[in-house]
Protein backbone atom coordinates (compact mmCIF):
# COMPACT_ATOMS: atom_id res chain seq x y z
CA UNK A 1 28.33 -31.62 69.89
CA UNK A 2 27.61 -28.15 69.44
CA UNK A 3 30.61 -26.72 66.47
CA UNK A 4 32.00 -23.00 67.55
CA UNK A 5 31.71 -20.91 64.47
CA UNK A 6 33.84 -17.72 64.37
CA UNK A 7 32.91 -14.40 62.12
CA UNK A 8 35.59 -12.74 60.80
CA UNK A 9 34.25 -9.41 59.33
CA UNK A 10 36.99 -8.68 56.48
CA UNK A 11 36.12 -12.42 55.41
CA UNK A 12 32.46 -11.56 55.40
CA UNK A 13 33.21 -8.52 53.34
CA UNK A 14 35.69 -9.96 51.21
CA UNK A 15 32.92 -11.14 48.33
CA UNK A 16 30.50 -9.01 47.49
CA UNK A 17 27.29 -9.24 48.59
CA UNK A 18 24.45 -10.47 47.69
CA UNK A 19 21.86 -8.45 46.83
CA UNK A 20 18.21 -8.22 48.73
CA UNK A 21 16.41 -10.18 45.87
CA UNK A 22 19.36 -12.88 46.04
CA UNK A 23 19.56 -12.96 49.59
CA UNK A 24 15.45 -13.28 49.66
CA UNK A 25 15.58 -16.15 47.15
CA UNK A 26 18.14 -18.34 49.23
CA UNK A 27 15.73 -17.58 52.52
CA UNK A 28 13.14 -19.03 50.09
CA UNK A 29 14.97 -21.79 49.29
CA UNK A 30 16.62 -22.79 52.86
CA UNK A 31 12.65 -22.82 54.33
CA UNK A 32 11.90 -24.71 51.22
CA UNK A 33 14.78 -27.42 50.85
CA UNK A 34 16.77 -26.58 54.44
CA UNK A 35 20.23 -26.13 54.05
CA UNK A 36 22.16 -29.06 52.15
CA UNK A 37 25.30 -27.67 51.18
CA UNK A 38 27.74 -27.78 53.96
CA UNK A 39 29.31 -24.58 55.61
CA UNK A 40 32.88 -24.30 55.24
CA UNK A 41 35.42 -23.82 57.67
CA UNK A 42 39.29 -23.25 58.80
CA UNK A 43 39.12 -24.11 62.10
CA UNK A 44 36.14 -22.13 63.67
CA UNK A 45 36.74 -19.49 60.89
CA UNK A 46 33.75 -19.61 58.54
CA UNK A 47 34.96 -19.49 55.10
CA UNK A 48 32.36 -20.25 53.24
CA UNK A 49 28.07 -20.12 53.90
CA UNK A 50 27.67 -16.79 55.70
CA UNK A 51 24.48 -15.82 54.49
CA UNK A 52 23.60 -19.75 54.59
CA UNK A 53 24.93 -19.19 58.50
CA UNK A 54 22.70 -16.20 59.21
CA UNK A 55 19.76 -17.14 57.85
CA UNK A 56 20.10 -20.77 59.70
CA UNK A 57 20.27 -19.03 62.66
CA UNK A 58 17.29 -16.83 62.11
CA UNK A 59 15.35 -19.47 61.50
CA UNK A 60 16.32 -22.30 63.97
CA UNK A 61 17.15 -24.26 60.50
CA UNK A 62 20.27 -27.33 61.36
CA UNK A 63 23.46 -27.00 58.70
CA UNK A 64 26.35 -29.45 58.72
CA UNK A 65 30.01 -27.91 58.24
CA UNK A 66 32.94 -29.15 56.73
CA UNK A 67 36.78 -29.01 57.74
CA UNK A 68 38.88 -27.56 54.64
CA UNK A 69 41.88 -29.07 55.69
CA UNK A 70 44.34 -27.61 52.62
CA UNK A 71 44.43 -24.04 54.07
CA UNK A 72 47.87 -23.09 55.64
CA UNK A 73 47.37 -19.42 55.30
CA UNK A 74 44.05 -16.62 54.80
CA UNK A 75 46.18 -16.09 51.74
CA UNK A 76 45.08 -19.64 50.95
CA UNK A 77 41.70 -18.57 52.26
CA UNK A 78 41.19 -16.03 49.79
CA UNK A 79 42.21 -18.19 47.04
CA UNK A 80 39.73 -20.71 47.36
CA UNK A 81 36.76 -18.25 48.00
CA UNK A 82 38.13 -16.78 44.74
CA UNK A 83 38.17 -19.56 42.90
CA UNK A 84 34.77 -20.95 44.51
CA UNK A 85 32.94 -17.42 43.31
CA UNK A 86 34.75 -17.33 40.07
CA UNK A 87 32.78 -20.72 39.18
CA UNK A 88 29.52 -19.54 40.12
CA UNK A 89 27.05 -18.37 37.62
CA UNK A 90 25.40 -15.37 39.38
CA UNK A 91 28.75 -13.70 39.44
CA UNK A 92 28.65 -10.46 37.21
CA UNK A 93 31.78 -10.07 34.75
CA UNK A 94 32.58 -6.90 36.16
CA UNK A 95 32.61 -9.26 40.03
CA UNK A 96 34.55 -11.95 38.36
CA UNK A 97 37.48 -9.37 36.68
CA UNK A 98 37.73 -8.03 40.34
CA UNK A 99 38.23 -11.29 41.83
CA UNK A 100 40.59 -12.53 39.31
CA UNK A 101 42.85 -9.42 40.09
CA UNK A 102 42.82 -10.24 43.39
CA UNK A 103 43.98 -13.47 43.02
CA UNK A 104 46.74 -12.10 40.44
CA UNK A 105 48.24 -9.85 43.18
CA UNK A 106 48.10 -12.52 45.89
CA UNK A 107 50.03 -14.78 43.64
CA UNK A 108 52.45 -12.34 42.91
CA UNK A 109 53.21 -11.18 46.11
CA UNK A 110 53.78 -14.92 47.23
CA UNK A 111 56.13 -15.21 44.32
CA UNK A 112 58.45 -12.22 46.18
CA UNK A 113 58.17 -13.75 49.36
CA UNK A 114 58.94 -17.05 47.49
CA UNK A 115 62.20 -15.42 45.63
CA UNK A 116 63.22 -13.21 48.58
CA UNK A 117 65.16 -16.42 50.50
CA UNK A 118 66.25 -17.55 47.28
CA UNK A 119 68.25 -14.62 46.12
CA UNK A 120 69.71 -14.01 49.98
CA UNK A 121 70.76 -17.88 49.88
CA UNK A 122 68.47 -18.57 52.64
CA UNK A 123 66.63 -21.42 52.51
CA UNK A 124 63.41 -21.38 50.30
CA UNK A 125 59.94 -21.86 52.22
CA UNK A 126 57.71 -25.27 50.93
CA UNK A 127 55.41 -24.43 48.44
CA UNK A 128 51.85 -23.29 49.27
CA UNK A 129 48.90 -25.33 49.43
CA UNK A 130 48.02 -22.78 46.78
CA UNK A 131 49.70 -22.16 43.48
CA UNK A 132 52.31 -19.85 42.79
CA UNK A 133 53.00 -20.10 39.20
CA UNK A 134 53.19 -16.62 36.83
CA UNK A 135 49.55 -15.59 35.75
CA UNK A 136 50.13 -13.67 32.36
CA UNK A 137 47.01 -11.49 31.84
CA UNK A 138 45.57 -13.87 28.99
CA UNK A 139 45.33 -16.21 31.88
CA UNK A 140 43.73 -13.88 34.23
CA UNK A 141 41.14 -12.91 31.78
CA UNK A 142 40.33 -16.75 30.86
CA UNK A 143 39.83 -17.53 34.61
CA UNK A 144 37.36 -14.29 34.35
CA UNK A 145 35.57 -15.38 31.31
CA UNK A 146 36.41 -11.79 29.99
CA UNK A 147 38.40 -10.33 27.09
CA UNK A 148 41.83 -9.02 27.73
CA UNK A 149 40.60 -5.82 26.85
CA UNK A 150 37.88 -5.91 29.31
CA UNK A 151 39.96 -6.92 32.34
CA UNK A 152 42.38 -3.95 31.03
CA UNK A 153 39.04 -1.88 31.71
CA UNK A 154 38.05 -3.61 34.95
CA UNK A 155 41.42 -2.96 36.36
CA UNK A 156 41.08 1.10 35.57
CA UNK A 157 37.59 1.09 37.27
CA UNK A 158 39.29 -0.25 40.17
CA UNK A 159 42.41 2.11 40.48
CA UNK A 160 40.68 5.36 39.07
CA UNK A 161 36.95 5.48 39.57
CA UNK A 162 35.42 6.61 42.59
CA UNK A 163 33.16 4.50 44.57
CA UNK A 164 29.83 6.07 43.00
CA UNK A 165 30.58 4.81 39.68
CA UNK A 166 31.60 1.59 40.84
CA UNK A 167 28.36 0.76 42.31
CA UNK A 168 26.98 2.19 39.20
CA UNK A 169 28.60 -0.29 36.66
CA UNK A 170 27.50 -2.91 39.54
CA UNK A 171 24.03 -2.53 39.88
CA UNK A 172 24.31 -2.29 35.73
CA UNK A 173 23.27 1.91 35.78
CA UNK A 174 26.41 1.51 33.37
CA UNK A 175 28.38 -0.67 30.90
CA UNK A 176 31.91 -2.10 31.92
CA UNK A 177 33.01 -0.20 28.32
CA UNK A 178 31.79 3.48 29.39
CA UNK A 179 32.38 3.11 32.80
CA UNK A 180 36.04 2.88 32.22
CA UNK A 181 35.78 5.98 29.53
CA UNK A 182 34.28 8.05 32.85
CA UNK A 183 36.91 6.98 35.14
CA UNK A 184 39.34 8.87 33.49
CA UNK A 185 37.73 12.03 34.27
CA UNK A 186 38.66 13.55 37.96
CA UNK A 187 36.34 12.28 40.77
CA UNK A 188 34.07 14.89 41.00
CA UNK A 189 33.35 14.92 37.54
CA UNK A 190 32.57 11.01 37.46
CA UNK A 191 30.28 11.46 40.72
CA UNK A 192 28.49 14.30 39.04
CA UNK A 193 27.92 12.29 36.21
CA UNK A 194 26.56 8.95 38.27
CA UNK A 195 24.58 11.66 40.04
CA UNK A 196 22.71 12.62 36.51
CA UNK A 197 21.72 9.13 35.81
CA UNK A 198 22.26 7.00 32.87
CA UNK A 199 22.08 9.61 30.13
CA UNK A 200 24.40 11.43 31.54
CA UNK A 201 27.18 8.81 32.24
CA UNK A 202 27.03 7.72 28.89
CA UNK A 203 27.30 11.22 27.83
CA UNK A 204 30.08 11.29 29.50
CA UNK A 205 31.75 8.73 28.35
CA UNK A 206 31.14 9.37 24.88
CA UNK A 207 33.05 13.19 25.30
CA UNK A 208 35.75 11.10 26.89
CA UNK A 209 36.14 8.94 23.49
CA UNK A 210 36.00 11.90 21.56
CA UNK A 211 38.60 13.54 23.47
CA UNK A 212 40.75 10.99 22.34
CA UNK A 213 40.53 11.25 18.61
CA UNK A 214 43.38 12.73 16.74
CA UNK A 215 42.46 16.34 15.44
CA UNK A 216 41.23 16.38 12.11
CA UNK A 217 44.30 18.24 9.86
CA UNK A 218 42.89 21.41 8.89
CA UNK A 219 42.72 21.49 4.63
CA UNK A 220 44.70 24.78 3.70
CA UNK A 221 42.18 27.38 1.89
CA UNK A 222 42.41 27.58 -1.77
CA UNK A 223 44.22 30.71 -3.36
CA UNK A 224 41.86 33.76 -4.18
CA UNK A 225 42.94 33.20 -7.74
CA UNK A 226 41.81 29.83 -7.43
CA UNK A 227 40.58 27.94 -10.90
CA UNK A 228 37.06 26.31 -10.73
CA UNK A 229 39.91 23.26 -10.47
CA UNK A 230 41.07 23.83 -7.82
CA UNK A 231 38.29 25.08 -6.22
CA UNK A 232 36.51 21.29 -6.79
CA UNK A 233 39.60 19.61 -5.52
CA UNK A 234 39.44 21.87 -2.47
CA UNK A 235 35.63 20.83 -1.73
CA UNK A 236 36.30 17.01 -2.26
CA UNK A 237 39.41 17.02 -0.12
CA UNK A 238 36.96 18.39 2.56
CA UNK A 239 34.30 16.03 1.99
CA UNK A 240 37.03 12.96 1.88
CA UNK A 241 38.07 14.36 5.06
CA UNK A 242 34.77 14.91 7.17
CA UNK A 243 33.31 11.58 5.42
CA UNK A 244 36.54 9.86 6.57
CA UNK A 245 36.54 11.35 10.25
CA UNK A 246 32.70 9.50 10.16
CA UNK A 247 33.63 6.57 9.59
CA UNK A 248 36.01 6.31 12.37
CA UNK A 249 33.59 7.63 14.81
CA UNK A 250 31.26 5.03 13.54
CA UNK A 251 34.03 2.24 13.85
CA UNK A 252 35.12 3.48 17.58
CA UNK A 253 30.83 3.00 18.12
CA UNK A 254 30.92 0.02 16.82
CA UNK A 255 33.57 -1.25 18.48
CA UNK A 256 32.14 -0.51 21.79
CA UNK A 257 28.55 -1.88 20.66
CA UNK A 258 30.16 -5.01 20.13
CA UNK A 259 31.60 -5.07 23.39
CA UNK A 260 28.78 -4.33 25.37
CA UNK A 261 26.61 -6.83 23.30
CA UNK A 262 29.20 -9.43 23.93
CA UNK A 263 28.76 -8.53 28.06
CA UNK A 264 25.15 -8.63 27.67
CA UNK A 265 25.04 -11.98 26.36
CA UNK A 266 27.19 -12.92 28.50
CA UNK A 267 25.48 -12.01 31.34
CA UNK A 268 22.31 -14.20 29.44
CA UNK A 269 23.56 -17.23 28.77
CA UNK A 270 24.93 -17.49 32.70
CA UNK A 271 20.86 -17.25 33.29
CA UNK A 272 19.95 -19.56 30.94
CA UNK A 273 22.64 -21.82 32.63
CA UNK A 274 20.70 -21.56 35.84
């Protein structure tokens, strides 16, 4: 018996996708090996095995399917294709922080609809097939495999950066760590900056860190009548003070280096994984 299969395009969509060397190396692979994991569905909804689906259908190749019987909802949907991509190793950390923000606001948005009947007395709906307990950020960022501080950064691309510099920390133009430096700029200046190429952007973001430092406290001249004293004091308080303002530029660097190593590496041990 022939099994209906129904596209939805926002489900499609809802992942990223994969890219044309990815997408060539499962076509590879499906001529190879045929298709052996199962295509997963909510009904006739595909859910899961799109590109699997396509590519099956190019070719003439036979796939099985499999009824995922737990979903009650496409909020339930989206939290399992969530879940299923935040497990896989291909998944880029700036991909995974997206997702798991996703899945933060569904689960908080159930929670309201969850507490609305309660605090009107009405009666209370049965739970999800889906959790709905609190997600703290910690959490969020675990379920990520990211810092805190880079979800914190992976949420301001998403609010504040226009869509040119998103694909540009995507395709990896840019570092999750400057990218969120340039998205504080207005929108035209972050496009003209993704528009300049690498050098620029991190240009960019290095006048936006900058920006940020407190002003260095000017040292008051010394007297005209100034004793060779005081005159010494005056040109070591200086030299304190620019040697000083170094060091926290080089700390700030540093800082950053060791964030964007820590990304890097993990971005190479998921390879080595595979």
């Amino acid at each position: 018996m022939t099994t209906t299969i129904t596209i939805n395009d926002d489900l499609r969509a809802y992942i990223d996708p994969l890219t044309q060397d990815e997408l060539a190396a499962l076509e590879r692979s499906l001529l190879a090996e045929g298709c052996r994991d199962a295509l997963v569905l909510w009904g006739d909804l595909l859910v899961d095995g799109h590109n699997r689906y396509a590519l099956c259908q190019k070719h003439g190749l036979p796939f099985n399917t499999l009824q995922n019987t737990t979903f009650r909802s496409i909020d339930d949907v989206h939290l399992w294709m969530i879940d299923n991509h935040l497990g896989r190793r291909s998944v880029s950390d700036f991909q995974r922080g997206v997702l798991a923000l996703r899945k933060k606001e569904i689960v908080m948005a159930r929670q309201g609809q969850v507490q609305a009947p309660a605090d009107s007395g009405g009666t209370q709906p049965a739970a999800s097939a889906q959790a709905t307990a609190p997600l703290s950020r910690d959490a969020i960022a675990r379920s990520a495999r990211v810092s805190s501080a880079t979800l914190g950064q992976i949420e301001k691309i998403r609010n504040t950066a226009a869509p040119e510099l998103v694909s540009a920390v995507k395709s990896g133009v840019i570092s999750i760590n400057a990218a969120a430096a340039v998205a504080s700029l207005p929108s035209a200046a972050q496009v003209a900056a993704v528009a300049g190429g690498k050098k620029e952007l991190q240009q960019a973001a290095r006048q936006v860190r900058e920006s940020r430092l407190p002003p260095k406290p000017e040292v008051p001249a010394p007297p005209d009548d100034a004793t060779p004293d005081q005159l010494e004091i005056h040109r070591l308080t200086v030299l304190v003070d620019e040697l000083t303002a170094e060091r926290d530029q080089l700390k700030k660097k540093t800082q950053h280096l060791t964030i964007a190593l820590a990304e890097a590496r993990g971005g190479q041990k998921r390879d080595e994984v595979g």
